[in-house]
C-alpha atoms as a PDB file:
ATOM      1  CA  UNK A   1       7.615  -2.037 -15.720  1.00  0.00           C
ATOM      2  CA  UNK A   2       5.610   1.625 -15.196  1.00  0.00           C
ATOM      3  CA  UNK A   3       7.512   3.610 -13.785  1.00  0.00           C
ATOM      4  CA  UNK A   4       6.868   7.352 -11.765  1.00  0.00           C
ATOM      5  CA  UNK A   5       8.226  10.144 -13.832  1.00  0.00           C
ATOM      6  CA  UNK A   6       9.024  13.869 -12.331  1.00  0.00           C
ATOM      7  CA  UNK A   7       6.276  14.821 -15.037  1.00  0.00           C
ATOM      8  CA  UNK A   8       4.073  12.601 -13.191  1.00  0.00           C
ATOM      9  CA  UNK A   9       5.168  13.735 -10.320  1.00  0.00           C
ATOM     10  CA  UNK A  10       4.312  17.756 -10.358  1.00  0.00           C
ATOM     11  CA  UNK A  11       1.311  16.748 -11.863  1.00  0.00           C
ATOM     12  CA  UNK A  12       0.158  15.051  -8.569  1.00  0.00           C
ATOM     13  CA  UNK A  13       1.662  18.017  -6.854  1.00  0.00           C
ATOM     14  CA  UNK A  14      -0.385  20.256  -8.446  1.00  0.00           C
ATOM     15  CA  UNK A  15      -3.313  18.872  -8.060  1.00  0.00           C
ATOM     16  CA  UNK A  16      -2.982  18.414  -4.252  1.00  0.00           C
ATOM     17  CA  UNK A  17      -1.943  21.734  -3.723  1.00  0.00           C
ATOM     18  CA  UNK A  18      -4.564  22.807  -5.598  1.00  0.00           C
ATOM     19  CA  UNK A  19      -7.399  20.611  -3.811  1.00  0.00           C
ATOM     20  CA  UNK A  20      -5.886  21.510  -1.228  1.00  0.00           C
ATOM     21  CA  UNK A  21      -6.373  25.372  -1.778  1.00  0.00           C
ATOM     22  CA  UNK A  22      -9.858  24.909  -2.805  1.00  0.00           C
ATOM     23  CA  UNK A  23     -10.633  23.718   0.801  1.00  0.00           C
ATOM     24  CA  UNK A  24      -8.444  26.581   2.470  1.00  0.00           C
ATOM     25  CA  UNK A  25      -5.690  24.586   3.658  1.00  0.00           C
ATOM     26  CA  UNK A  26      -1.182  24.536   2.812  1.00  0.00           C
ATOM     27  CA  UNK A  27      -0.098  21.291   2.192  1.00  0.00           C
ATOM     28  CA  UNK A  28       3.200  20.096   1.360  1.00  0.00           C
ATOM     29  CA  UNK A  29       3.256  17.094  -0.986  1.00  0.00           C
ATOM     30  CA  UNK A  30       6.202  14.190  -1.401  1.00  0.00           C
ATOM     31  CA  UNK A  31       5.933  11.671  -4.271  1.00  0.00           C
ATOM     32  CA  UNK A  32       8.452   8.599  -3.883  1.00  0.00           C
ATOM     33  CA  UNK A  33       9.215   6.249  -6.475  1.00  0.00           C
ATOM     34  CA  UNK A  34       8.593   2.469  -5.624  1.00  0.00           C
ATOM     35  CA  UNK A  35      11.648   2.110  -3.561  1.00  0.00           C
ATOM     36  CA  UNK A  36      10.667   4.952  -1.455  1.00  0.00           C
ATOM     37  CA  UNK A  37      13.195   7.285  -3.122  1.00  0.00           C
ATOM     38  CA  UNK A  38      11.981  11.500  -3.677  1.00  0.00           C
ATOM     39  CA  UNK A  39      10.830  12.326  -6.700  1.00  0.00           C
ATOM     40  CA  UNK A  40       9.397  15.793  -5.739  1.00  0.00           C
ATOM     41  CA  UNK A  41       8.600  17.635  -2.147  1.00  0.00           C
ATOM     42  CA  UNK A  42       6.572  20.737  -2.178  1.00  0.00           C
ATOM     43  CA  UNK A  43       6.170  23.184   0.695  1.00  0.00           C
ATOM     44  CA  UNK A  44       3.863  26.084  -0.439  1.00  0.00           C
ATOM     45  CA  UNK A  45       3.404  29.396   0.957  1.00  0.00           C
ATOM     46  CA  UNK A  46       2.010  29.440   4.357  1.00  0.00           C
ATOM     47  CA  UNK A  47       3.047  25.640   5.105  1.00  0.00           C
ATOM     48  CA  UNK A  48       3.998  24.810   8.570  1.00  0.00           C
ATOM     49  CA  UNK A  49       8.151  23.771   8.316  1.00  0.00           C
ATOM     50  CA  UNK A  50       7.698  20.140   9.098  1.00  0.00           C
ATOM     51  CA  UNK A  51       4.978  19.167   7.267  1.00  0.00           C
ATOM     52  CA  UNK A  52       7.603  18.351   4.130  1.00  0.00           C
ATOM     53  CA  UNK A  53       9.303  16.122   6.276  1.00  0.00           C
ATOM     54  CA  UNK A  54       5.959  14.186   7.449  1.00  0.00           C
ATOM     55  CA  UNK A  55       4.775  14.280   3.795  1.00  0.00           C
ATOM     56  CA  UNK A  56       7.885  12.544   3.123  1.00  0.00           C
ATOM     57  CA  UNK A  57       7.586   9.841   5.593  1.00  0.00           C
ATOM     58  CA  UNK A  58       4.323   9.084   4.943  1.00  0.00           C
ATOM     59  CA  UNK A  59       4.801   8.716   1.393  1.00  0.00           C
ATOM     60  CA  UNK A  60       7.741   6.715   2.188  1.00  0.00           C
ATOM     61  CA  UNK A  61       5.650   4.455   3.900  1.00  0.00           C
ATOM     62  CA  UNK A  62       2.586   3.860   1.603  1.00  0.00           C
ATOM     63  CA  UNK A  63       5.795   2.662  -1.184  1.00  0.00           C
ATOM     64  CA  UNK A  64       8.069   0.603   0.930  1.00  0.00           C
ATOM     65  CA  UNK A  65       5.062  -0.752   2.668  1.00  0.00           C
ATOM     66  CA  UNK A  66       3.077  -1.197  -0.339  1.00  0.00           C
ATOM     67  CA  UNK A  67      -0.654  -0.392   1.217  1.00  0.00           C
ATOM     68  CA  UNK A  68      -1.758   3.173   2.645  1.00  0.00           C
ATOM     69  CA  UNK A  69      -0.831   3.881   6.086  1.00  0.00           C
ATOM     70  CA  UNK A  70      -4.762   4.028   7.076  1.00  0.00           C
ATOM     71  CA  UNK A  71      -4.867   0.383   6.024  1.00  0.00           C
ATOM     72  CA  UNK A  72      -1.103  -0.272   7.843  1.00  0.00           C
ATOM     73  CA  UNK A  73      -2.613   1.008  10.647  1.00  0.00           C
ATOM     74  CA  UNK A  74      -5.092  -1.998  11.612  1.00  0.00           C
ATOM     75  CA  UNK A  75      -1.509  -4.255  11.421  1.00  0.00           C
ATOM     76  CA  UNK A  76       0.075  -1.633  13.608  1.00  0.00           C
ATOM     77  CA  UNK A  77      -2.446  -2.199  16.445  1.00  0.00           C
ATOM     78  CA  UNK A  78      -2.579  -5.698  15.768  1.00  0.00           C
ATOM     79  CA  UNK A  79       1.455  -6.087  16.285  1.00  0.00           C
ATOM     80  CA  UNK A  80       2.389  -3.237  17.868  1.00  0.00           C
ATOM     81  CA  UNK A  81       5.810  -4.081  18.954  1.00  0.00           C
ATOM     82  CA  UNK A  82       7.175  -5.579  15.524  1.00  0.00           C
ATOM     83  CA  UNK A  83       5.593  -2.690  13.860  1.00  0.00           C
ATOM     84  CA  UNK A  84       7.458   0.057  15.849  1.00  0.00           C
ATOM     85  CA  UNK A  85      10.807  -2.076  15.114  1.00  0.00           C
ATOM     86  CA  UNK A  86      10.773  -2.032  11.773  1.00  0.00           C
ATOM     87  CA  UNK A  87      11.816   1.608  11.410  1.00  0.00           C
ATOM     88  CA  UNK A  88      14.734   0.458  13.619  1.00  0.00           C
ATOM     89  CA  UNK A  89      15.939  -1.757  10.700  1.00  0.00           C
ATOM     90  CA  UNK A  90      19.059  -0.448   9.367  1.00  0.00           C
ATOM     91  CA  UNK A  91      17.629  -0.455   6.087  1.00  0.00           C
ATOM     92  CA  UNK A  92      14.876   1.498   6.407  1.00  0.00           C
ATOM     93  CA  UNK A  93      15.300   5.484   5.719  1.00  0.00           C
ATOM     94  CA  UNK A  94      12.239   6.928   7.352  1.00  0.00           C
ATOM     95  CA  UNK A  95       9.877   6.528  10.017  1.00  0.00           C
ATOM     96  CA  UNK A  96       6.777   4.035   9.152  1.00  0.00           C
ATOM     97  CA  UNK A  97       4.148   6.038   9.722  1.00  0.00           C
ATOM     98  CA  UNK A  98       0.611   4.378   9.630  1.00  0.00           C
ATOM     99  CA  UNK A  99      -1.014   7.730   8.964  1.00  0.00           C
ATOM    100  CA  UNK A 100      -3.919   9.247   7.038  1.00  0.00           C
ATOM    101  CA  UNK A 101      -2.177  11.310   4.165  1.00  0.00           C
ATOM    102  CA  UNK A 102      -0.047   8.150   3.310  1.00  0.00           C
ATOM    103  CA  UNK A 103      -1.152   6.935   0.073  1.00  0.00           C
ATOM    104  CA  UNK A 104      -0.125   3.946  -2.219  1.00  0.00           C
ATOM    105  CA  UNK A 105       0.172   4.971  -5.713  1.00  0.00           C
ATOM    106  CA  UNK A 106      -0.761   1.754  -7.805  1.00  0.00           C
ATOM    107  CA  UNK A 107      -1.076   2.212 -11.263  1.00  0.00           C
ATOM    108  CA  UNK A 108      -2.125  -0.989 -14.067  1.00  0.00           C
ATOM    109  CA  UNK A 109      -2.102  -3.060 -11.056  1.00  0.00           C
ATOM    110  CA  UNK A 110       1.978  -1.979  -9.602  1.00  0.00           C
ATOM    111  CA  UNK A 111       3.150  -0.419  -7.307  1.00  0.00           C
ATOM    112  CA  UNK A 112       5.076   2.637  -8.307  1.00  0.00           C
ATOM    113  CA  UNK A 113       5.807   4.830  -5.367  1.00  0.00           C
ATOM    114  CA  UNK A 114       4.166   6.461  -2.345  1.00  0.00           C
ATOM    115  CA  UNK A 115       2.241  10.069  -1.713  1.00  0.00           C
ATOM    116  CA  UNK A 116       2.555  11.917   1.256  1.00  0.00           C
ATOM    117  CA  UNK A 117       0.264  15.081   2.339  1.00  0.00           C
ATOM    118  CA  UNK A 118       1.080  16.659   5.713  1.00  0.00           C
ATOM    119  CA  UNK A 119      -0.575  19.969   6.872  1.00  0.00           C
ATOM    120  CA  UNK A 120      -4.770  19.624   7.036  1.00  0.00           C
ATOM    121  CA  UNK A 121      -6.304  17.375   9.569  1.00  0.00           C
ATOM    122  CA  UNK A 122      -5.617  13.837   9.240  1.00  0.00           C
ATOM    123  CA  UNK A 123      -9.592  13.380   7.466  1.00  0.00           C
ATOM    124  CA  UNK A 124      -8.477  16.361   5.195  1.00  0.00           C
ATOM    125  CA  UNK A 125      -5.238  14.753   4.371  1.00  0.00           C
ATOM    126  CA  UNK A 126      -6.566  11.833   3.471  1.00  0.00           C
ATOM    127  CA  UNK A 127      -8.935  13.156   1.427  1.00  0.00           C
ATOM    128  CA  UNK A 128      -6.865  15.071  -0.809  1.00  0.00           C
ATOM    129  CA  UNK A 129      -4.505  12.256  -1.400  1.00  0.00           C
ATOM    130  CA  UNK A 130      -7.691   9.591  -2.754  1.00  0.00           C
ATOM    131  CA  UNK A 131      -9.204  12.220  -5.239  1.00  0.00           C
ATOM    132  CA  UNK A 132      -5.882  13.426  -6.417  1.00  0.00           C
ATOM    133  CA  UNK A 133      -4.712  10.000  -7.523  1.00  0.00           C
ATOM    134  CA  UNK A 134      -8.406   8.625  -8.428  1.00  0.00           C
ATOM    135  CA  UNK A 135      -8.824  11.992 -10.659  1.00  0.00           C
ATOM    136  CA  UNK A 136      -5.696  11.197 -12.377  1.00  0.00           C
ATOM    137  CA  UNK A 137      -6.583   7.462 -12.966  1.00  0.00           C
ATOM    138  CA  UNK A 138      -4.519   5.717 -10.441  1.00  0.00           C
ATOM    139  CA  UNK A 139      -5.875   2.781  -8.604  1.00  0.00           C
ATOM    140  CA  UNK A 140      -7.038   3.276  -5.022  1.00  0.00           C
ATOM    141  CA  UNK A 141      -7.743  -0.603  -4.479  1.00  0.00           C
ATOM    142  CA  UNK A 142      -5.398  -2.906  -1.904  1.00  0.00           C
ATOM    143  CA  UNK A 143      -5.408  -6.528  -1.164  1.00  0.00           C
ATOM    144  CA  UNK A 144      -5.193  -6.816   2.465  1.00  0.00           C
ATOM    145  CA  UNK A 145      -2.297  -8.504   3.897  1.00  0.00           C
ATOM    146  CA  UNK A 146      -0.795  -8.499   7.328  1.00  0.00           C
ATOM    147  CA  UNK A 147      -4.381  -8.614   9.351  1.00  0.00           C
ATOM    148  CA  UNK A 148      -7.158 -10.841   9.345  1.00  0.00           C
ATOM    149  CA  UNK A 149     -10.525  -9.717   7.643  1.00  0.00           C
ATOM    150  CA  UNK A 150     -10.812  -7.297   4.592  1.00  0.00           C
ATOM    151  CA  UNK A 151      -8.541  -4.423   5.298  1.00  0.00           C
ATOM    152  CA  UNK A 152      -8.796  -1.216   3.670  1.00  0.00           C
ATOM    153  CA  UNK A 153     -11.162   1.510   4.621  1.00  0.00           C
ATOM    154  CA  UNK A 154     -13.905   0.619   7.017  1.00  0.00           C
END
């Protein structure tokens, strides 16, 4: 079983925030292990307070959920009601948030935790989060499950 080390970790970090500089924007990042657990948060200078906390939840949700939350989204607004419950399940830590910035992080075909970016536009977000993890050679590819038709990206 692969697992996410902190190494692994602030390396993502890094590279977000540094993406994220190149494009003139302060992100904070959160990287979860599988079980949606912190591994690492990072607010930089000049990040707006919450965004650690959204970063959080998002990557929360791309772990627990197992799928990105632009992909969790087309469930969301297929099921609306069961999908707003299930962060009313006493289990669950964090807000599900089908969100761009929310980001799966698959590696030799598992699962092994969640990345959250909070603090660009939700395209910006997004954006960061994909060529972070494809850069350093995680898989961006999800079965679809949950909603008719091929999920994913349109």
């Amino acid at each position: 079983m692969t697992s996410l080390t902190l190494a692994a970790a602030e390396e993502i970090i890094g590279a977000a925030h540094q993406r994220a500089r190149e494009i003139g924007k302060a992100v904070s990042v959160a990287v979860v292990d599988a079980g949606g657990f912190p591994i690492a948060i990072r607010r930089p200078d000049g990040a707006r307070p919450l965004t650690p906390d959204i970063a959080r939840a998002k990557a929360y949700t791309a772990a627990v959920m197992q799928r990105p939350g632009p992909m969790l989204r087309k469930w969301q607004e297929s099921q609306p009601v069961f999908f707003a419950q299930l962060s009313q399940l006493p289990g669950a830590a964090l807000p599900i948030m089908a969100a761009e910035g929310s980001v799966t992080i698959k590696k030799d075909g598992e699962i092994i935790g969640g990345l959250g970016i909070a603090g660009g536009t939700a395209d910006e977000d997004q954006r960061i989060a994909e060529e972070v993890l494809k850069a350093l050679g995680y898989e961006l590819e999800f079965a679809a499950w949950g909603v008719t038709g091929s999920g994913g990206r349109d």
